[in-house]
Structures are given as C-alpha cells and as structure tokens.
C-alpha atoms as a PDB file:
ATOM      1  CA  UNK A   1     -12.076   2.498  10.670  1.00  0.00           C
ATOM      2  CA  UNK A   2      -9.047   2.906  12.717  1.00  0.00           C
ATOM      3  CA  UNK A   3      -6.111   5.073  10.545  1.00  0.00           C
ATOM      4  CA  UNK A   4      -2.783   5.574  10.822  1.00  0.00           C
ATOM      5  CA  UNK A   5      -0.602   8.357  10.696  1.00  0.00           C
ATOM      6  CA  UNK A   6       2.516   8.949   8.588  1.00  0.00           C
ATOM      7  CA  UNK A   7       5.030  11.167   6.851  1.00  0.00           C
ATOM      8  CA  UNK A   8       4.631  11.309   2.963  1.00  0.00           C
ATOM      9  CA  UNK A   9       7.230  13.090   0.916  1.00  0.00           C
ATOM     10  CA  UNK A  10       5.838  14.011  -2.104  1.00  0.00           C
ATOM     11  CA  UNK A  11       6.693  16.367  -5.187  1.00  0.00           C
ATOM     12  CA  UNK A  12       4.974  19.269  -4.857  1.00  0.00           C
ATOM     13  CA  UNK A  13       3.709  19.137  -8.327  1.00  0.00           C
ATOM     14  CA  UNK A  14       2.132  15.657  -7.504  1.00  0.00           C
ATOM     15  CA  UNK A  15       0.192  17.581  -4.223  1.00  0.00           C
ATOM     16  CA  UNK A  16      -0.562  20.177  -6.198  1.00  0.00           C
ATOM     17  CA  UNK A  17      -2.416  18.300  -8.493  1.00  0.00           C
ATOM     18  CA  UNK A  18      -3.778  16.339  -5.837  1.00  0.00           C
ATOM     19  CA  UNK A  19      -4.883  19.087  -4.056  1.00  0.00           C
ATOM     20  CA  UNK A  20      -6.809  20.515  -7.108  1.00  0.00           C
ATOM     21  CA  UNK A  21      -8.734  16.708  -7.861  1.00  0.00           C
ATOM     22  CA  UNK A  22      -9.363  16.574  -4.081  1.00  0.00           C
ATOM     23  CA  UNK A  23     -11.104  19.773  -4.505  1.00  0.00           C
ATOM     24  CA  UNK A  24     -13.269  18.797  -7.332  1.00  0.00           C
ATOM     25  CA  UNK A  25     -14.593  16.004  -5.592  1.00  0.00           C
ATOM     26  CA  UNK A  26     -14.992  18.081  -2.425  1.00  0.00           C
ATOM     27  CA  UNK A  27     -12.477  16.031  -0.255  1.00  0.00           C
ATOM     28  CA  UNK A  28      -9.491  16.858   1.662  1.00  0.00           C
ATOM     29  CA  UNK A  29      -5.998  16.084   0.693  1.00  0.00           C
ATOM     30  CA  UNK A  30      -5.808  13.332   2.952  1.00  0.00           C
ATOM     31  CA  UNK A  31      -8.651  11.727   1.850  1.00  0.00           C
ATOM     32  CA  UNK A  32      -8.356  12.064  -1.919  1.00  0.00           C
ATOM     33  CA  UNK A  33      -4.433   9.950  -1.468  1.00  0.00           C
ATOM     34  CA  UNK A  34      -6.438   7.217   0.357  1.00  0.00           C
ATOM     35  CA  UNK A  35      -8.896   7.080  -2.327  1.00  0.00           C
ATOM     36  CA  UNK A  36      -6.564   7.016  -5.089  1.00  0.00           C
ATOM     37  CA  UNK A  37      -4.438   4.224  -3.273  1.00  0.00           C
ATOM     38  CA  UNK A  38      -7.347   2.266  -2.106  1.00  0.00           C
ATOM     39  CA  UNK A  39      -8.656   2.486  -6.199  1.00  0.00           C
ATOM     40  CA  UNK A  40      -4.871   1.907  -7.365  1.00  0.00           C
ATOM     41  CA  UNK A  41      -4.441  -1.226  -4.796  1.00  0.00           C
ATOM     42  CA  UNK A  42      -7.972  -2.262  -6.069  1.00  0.00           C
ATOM     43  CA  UNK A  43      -7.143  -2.476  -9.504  1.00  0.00           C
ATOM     44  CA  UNK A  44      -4.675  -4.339  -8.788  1.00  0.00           C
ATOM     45  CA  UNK A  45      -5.998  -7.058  -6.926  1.00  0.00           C
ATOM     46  CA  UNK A  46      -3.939  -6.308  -4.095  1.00  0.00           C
ATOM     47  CA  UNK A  47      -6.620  -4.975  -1.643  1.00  0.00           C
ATOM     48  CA  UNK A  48      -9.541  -7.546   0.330  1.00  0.00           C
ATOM     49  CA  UNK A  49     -12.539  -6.872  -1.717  1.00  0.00           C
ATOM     50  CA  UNK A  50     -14.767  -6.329   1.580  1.00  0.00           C
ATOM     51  CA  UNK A  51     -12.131  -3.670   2.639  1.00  0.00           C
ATOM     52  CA  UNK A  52     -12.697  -1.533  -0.754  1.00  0.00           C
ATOM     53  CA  UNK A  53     -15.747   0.898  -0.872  1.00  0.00           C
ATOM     54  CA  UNK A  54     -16.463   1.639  -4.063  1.00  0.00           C
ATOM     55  CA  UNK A  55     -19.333   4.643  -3.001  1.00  0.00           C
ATOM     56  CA  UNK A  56     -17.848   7.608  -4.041  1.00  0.00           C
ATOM     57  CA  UNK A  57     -20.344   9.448  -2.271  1.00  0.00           C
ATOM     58  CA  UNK A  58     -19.203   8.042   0.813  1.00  0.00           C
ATOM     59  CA  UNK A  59     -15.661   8.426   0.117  1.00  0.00           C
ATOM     60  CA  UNK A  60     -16.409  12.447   0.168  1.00  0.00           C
ATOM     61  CA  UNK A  61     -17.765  12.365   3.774  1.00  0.00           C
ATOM     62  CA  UNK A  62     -14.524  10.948   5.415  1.00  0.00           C
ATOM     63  CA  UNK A  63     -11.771  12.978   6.487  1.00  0.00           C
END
C-alpha cells in the first residue's frame, strides 16, 4: 500500500496517550493513528469495506 506523508499537529497529551496505546499493542506511533482513523472512518461508514483490515495482528506488523 502506497502512503503518504504529512504534518499532524497534535496536543501533546493526545500523542502521549497515543504513544502509550501504540505501545501496548506493540506498534509505532504512526501506525497506531492509522489504525485508529482507519477503525474511526470504519465505524462510520465512511471507508470502502475492501480497503479496511480488520486483522489486528496484521495491523502490528506495518510501520
């Protein structure tokens, strides 16, 4: 899957507590945001179906 690269400003509170939920689930930063926006976009119907893993044990091998 191709990605794109962006700026995110974010509270540091919010990384923070991102940080420490990517780290329970063994994932990096980057790929704990995509998970929670591909789950958030999910839930709310706004994401192709085909395009949405929901493996979390592959979601914890990308980077």
């Amino acid at each position: 899957m191709k990605r794109k690269s962006f700026p995110l400003r974010v509270h540091p509170d919010i990384l923070e507590a991102m940080q420490k939920w990517a780290n329970d689930d063994l994932r990096s930063i980057n790929a704990q945001i995509e998970f929670v926006l591909r789950e958030s976009l999910a839930s709310a119907d706004r994401l192709d179906r085909s395009l949405y893993s929901t493996s979390a044990h592959a979601e914890k091998r990308e980077d």
